[in-house]
C-alpha atoms as a PDB file:
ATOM      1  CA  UNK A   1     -36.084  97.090 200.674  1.00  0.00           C
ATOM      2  CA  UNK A   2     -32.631  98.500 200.918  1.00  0.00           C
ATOM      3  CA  UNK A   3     -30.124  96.948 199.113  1.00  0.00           C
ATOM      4  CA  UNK A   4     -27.679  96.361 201.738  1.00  0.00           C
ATOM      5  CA  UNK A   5     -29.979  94.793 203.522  1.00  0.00           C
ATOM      6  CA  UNK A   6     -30.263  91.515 201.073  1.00  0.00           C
ATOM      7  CA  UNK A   7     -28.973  88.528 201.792  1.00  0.00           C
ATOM      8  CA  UNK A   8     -27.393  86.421 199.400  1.00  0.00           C
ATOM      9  CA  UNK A   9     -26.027  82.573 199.439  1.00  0.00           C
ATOM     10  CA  UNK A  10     -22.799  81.368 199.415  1.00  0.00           C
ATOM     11  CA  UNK A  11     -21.649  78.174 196.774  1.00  0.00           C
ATOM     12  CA  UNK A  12     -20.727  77.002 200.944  1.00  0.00           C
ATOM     13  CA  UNK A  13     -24.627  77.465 201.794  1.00  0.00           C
ATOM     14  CA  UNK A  14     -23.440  80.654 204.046  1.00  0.00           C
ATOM     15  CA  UNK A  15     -25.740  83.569 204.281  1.00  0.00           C
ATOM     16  CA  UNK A  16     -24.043  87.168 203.838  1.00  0.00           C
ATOM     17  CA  UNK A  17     -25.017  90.584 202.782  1.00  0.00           C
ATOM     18  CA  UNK A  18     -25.063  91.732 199.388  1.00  0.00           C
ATOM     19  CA  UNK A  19     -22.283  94.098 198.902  1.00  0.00           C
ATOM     20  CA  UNK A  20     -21.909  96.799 196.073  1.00  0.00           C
ATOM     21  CA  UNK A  21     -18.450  97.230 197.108  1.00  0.00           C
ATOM     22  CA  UNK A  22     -16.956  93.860 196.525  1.00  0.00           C
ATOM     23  CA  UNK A  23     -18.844  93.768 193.190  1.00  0.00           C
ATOM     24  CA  UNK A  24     -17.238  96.847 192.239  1.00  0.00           C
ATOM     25  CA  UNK A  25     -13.624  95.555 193.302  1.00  0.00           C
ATOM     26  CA  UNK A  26     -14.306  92.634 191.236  1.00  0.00           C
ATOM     27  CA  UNK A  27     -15.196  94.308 188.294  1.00  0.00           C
ATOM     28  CA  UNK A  28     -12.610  96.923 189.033  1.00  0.00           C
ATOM     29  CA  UNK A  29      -9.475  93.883 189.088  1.00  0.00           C
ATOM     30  CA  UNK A  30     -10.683  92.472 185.344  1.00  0.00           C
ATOM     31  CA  UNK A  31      -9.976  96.350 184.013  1.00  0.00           C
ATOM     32  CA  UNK A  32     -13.937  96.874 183.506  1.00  0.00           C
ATOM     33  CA  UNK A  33     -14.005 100.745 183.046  1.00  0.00           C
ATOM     34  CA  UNK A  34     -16.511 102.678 184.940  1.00  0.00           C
ATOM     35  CA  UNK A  35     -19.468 102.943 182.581  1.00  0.00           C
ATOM     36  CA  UNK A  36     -19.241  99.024 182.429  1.00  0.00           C
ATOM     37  CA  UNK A  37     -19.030  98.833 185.952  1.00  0.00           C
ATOM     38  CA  UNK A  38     -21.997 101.268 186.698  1.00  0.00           C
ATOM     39  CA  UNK A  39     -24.003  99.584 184.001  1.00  0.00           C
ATOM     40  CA  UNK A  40     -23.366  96.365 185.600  1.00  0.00           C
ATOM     41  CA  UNK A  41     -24.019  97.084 189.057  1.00  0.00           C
ATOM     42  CA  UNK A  42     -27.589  98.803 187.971  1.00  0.00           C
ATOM     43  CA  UNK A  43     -28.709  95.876 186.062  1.00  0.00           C
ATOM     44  CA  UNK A  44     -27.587  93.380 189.038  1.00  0.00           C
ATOM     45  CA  UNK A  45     -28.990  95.764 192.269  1.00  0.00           C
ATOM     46  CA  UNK A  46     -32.139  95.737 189.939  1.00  0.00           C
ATOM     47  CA  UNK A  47     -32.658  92.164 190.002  1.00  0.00           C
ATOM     48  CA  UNK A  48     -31.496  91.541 193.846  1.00  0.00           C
ATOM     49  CA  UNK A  49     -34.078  89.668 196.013  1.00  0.00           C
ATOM     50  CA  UNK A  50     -33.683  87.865 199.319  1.00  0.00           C
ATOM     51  CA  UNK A  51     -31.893  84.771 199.140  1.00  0.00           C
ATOM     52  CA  UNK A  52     -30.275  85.435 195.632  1.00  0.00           C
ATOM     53  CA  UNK A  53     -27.293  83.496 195.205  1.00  0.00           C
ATOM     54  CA  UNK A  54     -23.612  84.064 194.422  1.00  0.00           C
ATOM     55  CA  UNK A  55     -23.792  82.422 191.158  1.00  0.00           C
ATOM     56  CA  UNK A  56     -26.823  84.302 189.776  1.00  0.00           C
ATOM     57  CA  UNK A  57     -25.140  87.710 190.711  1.00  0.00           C
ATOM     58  CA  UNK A  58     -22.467  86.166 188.915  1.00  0.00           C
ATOM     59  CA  UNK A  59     -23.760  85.086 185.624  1.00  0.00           C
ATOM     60  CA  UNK A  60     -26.145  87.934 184.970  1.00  0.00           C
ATOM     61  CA  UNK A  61     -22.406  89.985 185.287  1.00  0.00           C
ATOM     62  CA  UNK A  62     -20.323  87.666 183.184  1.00  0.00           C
ATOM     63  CA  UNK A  63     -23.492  87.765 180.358  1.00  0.00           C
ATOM     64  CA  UNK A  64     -23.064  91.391 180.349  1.00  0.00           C
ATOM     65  CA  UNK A  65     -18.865  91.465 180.017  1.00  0.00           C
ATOM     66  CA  UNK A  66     -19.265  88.889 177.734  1.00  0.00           C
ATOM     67  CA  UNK A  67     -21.013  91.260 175.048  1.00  0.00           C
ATOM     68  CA  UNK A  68     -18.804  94.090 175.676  1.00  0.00           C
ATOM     69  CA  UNK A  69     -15.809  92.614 175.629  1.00  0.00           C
ATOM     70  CA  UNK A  70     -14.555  89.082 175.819  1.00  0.00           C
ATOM     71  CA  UNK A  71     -11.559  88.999 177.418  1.00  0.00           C
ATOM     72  CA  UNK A  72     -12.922  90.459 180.310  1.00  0.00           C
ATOM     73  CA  UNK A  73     -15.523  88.217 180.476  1.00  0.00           C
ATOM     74  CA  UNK A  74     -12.374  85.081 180.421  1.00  0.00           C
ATOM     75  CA  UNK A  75     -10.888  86.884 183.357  1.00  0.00           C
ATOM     76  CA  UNK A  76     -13.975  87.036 185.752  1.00  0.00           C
ATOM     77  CA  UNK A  77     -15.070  83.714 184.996  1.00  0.00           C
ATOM     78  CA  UNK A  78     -11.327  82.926 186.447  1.00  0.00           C
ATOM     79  CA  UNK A  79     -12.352  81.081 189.104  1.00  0.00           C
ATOM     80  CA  UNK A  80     -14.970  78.373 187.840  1.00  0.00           C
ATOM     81  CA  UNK A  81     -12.169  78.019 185.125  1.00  0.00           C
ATOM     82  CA  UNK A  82     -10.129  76.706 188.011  1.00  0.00           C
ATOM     83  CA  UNK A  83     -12.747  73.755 188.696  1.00  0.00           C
ATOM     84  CA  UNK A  84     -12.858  73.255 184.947  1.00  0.00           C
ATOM     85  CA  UNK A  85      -9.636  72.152 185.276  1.00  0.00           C
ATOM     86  CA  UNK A  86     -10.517  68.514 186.726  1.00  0.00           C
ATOM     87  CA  UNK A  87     -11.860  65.884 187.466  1.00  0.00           C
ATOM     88  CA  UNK A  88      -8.253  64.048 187.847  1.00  0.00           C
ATOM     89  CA  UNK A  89      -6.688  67.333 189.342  1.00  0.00           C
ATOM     90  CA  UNK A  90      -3.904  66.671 187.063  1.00  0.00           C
ATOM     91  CA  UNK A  91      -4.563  69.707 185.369  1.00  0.00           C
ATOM     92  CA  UNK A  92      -4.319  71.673 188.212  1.00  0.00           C
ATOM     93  CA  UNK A  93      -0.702  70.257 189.163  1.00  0.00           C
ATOM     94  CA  UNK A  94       0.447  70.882 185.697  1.00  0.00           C
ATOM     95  CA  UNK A  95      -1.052  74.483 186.179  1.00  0.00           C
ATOM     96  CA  UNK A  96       0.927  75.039 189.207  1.00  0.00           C
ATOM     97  CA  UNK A  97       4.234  74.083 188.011  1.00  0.00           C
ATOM     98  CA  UNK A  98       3.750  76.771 184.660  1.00  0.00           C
ATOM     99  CA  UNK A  99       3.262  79.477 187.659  1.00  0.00           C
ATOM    100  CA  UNK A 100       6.472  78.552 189.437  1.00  0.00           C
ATOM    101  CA  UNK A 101       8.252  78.482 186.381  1.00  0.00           C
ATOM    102  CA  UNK A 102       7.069  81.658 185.746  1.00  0.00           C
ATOM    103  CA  UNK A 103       8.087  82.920 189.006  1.00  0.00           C
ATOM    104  CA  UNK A 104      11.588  81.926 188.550  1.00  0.00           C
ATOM    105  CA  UNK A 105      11.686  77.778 189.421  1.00  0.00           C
ATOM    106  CA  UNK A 106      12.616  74.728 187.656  1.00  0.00           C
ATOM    107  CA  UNK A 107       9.398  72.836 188.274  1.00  0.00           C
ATOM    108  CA  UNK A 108       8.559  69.068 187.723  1.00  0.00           C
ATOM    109  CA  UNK A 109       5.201  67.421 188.404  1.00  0.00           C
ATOM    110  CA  UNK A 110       4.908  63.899 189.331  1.00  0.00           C
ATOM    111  CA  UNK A 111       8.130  63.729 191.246  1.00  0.00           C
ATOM    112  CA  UNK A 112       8.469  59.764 193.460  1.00  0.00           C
ATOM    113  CA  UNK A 113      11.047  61.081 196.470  1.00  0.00           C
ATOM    114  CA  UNK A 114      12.318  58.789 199.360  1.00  0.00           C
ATOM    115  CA  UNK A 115      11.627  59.962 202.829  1.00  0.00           C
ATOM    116  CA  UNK A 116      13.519  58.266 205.845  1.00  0.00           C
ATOM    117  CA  UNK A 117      10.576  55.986 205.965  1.00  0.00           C
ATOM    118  CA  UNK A 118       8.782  55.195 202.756  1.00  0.00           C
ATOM    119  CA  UNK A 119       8.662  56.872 199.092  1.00  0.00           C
ATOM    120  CA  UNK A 120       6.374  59.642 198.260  1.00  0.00           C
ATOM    121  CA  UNK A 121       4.783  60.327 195.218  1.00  0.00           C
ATOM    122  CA  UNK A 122       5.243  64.374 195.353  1.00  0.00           C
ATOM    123  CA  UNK A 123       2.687  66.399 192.741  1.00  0.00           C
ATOM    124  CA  UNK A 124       5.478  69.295 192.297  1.00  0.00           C
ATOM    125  CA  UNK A 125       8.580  69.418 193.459  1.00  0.00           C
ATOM    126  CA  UNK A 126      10.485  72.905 192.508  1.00  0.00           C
ATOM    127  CA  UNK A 127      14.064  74.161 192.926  1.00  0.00           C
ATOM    128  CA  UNK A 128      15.361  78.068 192.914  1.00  0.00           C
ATOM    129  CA  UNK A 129      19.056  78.635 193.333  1.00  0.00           C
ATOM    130  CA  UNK A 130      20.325  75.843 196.289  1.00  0.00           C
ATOM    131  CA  UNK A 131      16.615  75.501 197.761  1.00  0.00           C
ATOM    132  CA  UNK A 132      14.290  73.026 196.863  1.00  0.00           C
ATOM    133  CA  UNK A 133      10.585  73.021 197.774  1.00  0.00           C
ATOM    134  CA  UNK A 134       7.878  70.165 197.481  1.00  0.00           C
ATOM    135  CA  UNK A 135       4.407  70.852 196.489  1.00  0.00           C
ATOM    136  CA  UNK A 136       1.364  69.158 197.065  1.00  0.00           C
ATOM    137  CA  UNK A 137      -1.793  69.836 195.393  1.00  0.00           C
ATOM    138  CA  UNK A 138      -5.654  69.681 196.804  1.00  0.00           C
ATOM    139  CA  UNK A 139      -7.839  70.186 193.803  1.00  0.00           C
ATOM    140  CA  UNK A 140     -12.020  70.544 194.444  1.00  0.00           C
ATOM    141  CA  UNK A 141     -14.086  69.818 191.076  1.00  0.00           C
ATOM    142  CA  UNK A 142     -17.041  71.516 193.383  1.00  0.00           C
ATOM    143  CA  UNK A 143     -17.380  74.910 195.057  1.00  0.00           C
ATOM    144  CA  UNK A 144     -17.984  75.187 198.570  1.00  0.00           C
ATOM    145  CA  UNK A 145     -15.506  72.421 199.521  1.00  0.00           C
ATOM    146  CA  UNK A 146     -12.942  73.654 201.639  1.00  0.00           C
ATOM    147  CA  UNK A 147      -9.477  72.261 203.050  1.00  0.00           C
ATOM    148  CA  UNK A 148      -9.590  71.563 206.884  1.00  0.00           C
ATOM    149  CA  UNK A 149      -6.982  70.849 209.018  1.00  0.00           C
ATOM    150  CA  UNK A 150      -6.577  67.411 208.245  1.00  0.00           C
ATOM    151  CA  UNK A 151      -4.761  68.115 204.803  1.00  0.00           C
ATOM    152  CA  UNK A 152      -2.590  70.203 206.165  1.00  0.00           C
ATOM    153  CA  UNK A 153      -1.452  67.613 209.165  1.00  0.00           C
ATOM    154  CA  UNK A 154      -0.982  65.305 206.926  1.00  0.00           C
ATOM    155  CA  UNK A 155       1.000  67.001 204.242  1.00  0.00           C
ATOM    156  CA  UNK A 156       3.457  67.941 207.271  1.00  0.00           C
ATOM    157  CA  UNK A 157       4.108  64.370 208.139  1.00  0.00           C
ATOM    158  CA  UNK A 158       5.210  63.361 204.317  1.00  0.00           C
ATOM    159  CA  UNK A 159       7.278  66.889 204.174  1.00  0.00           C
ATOM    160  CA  UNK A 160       8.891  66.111 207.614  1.00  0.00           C
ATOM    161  CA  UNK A 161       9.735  62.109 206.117  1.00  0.00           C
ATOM    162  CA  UNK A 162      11.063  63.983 203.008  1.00  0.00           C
ATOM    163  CA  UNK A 163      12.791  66.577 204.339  1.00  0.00           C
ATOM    164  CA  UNK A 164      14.844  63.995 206.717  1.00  0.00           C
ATOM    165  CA  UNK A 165      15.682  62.116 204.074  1.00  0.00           C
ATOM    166  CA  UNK A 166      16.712  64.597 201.783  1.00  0.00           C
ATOM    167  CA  UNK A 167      18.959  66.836 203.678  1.00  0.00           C
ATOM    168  CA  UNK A 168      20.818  63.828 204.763  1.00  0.00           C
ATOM    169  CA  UNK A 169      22.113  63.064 201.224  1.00  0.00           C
ATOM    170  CA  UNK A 170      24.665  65.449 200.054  1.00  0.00           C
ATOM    171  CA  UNK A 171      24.398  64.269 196.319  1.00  0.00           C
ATOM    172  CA  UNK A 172      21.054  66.319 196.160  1.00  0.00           C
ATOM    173  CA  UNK A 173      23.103  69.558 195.855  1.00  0.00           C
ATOM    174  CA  UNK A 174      20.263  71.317 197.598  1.00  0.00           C
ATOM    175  CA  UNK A 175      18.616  71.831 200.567  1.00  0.00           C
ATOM    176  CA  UNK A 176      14.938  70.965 201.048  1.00  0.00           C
ATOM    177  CA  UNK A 177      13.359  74.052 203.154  1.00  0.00           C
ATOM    178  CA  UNK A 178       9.711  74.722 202.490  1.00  0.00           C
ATOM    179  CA  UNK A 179       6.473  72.421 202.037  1.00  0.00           C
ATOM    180  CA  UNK A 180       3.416  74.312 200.258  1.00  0.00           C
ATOM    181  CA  UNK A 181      -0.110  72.823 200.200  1.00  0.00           C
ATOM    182  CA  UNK A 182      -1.893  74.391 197.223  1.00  0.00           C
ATOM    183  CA  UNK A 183      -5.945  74.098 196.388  1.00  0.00           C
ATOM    184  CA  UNK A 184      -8.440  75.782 194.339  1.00  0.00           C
ATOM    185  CA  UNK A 185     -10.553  76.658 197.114  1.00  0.00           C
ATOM    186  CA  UNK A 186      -9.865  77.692 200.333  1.00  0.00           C
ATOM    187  CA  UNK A 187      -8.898  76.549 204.114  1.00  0.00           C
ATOM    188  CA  UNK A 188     -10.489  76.423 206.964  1.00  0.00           C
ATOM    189  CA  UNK A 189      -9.109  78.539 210.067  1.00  0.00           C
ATOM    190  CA  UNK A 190      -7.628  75.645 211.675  1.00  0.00           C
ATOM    191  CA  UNK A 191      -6.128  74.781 208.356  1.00  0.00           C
ATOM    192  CA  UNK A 192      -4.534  78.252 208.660  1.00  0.00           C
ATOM    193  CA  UNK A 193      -3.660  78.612 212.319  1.00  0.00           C
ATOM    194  CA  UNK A 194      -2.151  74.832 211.907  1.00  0.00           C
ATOM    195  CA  UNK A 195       0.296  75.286 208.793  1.00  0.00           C
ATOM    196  CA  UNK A 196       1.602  79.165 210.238  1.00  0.00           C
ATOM    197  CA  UNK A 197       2.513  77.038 213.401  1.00  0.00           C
ATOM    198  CA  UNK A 198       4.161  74.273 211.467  1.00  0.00           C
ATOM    199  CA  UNK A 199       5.677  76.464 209.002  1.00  0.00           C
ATOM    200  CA  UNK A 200       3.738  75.189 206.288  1.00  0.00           C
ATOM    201  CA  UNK A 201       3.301  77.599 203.225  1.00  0.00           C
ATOM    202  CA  UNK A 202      -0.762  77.751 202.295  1.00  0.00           C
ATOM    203  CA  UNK A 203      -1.805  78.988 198.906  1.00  0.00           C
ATOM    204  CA  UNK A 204      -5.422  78.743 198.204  1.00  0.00           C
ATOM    205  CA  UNK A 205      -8.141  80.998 195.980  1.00  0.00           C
ATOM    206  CA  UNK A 206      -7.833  84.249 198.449  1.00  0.00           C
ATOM    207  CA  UNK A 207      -4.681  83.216 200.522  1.00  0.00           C
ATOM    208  CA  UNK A 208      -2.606  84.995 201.453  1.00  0.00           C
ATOM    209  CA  UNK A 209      -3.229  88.607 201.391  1.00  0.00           C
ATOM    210  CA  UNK A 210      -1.348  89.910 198.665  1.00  0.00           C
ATOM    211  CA  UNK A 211      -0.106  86.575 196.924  1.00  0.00           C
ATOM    212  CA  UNK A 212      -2.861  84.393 196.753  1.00  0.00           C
ATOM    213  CA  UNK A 213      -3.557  81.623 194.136  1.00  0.00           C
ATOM    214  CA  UNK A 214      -5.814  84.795 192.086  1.00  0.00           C
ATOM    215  CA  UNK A 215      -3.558  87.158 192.529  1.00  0.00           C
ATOM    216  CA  UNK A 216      -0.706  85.224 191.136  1.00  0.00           C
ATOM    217  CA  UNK A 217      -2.289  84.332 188.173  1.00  0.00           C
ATOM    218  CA  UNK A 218      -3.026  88.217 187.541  1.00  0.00           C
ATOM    219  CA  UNK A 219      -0.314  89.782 188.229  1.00  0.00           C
ATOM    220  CA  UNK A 220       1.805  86.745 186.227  1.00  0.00           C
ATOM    221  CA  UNK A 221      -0.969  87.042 183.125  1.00  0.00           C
ATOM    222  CA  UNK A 222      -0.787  83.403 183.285  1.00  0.00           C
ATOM    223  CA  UNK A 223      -4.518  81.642 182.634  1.00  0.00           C
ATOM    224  CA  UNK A 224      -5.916  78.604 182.175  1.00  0.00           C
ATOM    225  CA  UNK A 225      -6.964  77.936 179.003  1.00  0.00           C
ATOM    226  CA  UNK A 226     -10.298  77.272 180.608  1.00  0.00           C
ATOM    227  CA  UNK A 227     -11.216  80.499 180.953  1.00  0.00           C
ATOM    228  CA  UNK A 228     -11.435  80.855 176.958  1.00  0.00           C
ATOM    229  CA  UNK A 229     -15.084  82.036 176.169  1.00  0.00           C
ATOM    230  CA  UNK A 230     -14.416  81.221 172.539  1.00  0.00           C
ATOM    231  CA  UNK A 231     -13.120  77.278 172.943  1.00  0.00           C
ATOM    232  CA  UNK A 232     -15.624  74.568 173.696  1.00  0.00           C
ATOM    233  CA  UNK A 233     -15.674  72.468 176.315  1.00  0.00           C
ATOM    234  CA  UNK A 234     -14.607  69.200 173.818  1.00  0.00           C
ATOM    235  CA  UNK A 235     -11.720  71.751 172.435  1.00  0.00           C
ATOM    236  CA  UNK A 236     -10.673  72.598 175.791  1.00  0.00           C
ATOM    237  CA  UNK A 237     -10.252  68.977 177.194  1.00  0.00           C
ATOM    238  CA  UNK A 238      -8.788  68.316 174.070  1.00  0.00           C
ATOM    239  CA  UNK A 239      -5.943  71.201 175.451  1.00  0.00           C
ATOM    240  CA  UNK A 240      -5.747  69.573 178.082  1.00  0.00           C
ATOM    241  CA  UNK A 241      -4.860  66.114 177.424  1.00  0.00           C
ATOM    242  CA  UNK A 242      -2.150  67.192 175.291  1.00  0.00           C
ATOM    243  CA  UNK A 243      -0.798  69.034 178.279  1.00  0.00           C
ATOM    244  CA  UNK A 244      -1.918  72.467 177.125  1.00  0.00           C
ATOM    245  CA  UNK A 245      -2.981  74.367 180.237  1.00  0.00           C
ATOM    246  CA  UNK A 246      -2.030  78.061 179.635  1.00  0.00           C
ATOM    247  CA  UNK A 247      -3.732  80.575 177.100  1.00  0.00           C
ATOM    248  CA  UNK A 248       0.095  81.458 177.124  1.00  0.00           C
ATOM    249  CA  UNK A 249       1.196  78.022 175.585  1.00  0.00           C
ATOM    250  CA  UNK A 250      -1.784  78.520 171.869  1.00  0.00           C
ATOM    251  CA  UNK A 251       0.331  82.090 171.788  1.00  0.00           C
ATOM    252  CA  UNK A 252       2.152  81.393 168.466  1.00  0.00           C
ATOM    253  CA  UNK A 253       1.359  77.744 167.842  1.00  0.00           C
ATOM    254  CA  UNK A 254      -1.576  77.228 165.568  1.00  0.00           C
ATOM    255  CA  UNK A 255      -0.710  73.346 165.391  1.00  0.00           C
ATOM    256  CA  UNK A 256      -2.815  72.269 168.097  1.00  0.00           C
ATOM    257  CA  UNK A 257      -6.159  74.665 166.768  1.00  0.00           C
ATOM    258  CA  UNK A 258      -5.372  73.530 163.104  1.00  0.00           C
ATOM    259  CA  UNK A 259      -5.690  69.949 164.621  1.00  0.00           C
ATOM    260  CA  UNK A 260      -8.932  70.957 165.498  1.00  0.00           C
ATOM    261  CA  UNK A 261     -10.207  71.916 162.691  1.00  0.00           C
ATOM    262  CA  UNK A 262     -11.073  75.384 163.715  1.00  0.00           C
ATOM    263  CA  UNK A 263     -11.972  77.990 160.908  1.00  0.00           C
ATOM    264  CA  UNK A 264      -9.001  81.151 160.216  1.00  0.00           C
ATOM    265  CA  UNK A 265     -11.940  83.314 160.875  1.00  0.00           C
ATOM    266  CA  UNK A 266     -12.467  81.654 164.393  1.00  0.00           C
ATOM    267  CA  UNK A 267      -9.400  80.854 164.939  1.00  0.00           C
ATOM    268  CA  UNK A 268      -8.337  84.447 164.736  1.00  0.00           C
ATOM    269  CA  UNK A 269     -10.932  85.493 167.265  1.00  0.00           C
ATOM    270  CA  UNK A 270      -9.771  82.829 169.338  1.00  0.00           C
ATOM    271  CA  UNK A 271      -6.025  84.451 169.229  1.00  0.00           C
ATOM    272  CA  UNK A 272      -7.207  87.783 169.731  1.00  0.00           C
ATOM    273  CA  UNK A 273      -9.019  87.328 173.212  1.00  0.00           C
ATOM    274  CA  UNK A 274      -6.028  84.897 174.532  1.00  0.00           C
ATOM    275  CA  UNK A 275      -3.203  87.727 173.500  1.00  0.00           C
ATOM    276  CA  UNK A 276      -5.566  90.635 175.294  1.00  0.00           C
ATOM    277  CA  UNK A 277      -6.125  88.090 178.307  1.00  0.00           C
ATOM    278  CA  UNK A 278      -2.362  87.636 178.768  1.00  0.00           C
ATOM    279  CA  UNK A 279      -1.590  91.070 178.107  1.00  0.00           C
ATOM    280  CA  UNK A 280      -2.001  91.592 181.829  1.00  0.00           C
ATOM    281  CA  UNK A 281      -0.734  95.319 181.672  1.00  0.00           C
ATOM    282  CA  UNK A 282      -3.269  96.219 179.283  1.00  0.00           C
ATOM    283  CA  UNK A 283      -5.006  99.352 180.097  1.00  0.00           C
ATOM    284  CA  UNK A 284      -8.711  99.712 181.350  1.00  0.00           C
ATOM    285  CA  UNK A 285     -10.708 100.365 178.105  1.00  0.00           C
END
């Protein structure tokens, strides 16, 4: 049977073809170099069968970065690290705020604002120069559940009551211009279609072109610390509640892995794979 003829399932439940090219480009992002990337692809194409799903594909590759190198393996497991990030969603606000303040805001999570009508609870509310910008977060713990239009509709009503409000008080000493709806996953085209009409900004997993959620954590070299494949899960959460989302935030500060007990010899390793993770510019090797 020829290869590009298998169909594999979607975490949605959608049937597409199996596609050497995307697998490539995946591999190709994480800075696999070729002979990983060939080996890879063999091993996987191999194995294919009809109705093979996404996540198999995924963790017969991630098995095989992991034992080359495993750093790489931290970045392609990038986006289950995401979902790792719940259940609350808390996380994932905190998470957002660390990229716009690495993108040149002053970010705050947990922000109550008055709109004309009632007070809003905002998840991140972020200011750069005399703008200000209001954030609100849609986290998924699953894959395969995606934003519809709803979330959108109704994010444009609180941003409209906000926005009102706001702009009518001088002693703000900036104006409130743009309302973003973030998620993990991804929208739906109405979603889409809806917040480019309202002037909504939309920022999922693969949105937009060019600047989506994945690509912004790339290009920034900014990870959760979920995507470690050296912590454990209690370590991680541990992280967490102590407000530790970023590989970038352990960089330097053995308190909170001392805390944990962790061995030099492990902790070292530990070190080593976050600084090559953030390292972003690092050369394929």
């Amino acid at each position: 049977m020829e290869k590009n003829k298998i169909d594999i399932i979607k975490s949605s439940g959608e049937k597409v073809k199996f596609s050497i090219n995307k697998l490539r480009s995946s591999l190709e992002r994480i800075g696999a170099n070729r002979e990983t990337i060939n080996a890879i692809i063999d091993t996987v194409r191999d194995e294919l069968y009809q109705g093979i799903s996404t996540k198999e594909i995924y963790n017969r590759a991630y098995a095989m970065l992991k034992k080359k190198k495993s750093y790489m393996a931290s970045k392609y497991r990038l986006k289950k690290a995401i979902y790792e990030l719940g259940p609350t969603g808390f996380p994932f606000e905190r998470f957002i705020k660390e990229l716009l303040q690495h993108s040149g805001y002053d970010a705050y999570v947990g922000e109550i604002l008055q709109g004309k009508c009632v007070s809003h609870e905002i998840d991140v509310v972020a200011h750069k120069g005399n703008k200000t910008t209001i954030i609100e977060c849609k986290f998924h713990g699953e894959e395969g559940l995606n934003c519809n239009v709803k979330v959108p509709l109704y994010i444009n009503s609180r941003f409209q009551d906000v926005k009102e409000h706001w702009n009518s008080v001088s002693d703000n000493g900036t104006t409130l211009t743009a309302g973003w709806v973030v998620t993990n996953t991804r929208f739906t085209e109405d979603a889409v279609k809806y917040g480019r009409c309202c002037g909504l900004y939309l920022l999922s997993w693969d949105y937009p072109n060019g600047e989506s959620l994945r690509e912004r954590i790339d290009s920034l070299g900014l990870y959760p610390i979920t995507v470690s494949t050296l912590l454990t899960e209690r370590e991680k959460q541990f992280l967490l509640s102590r407000s530790i989302v970023l590989c970038k935030q352990l960089i330097g500060d053995v308190f909170y892995l001392d805390h944990l007990g962790i061995s030099e010899e492990r902790k070292e390793k530990i070190f080593n794979e976050i600084e090559l993770l953030c390292d972003y510019s690092i050369q394929k090797q």
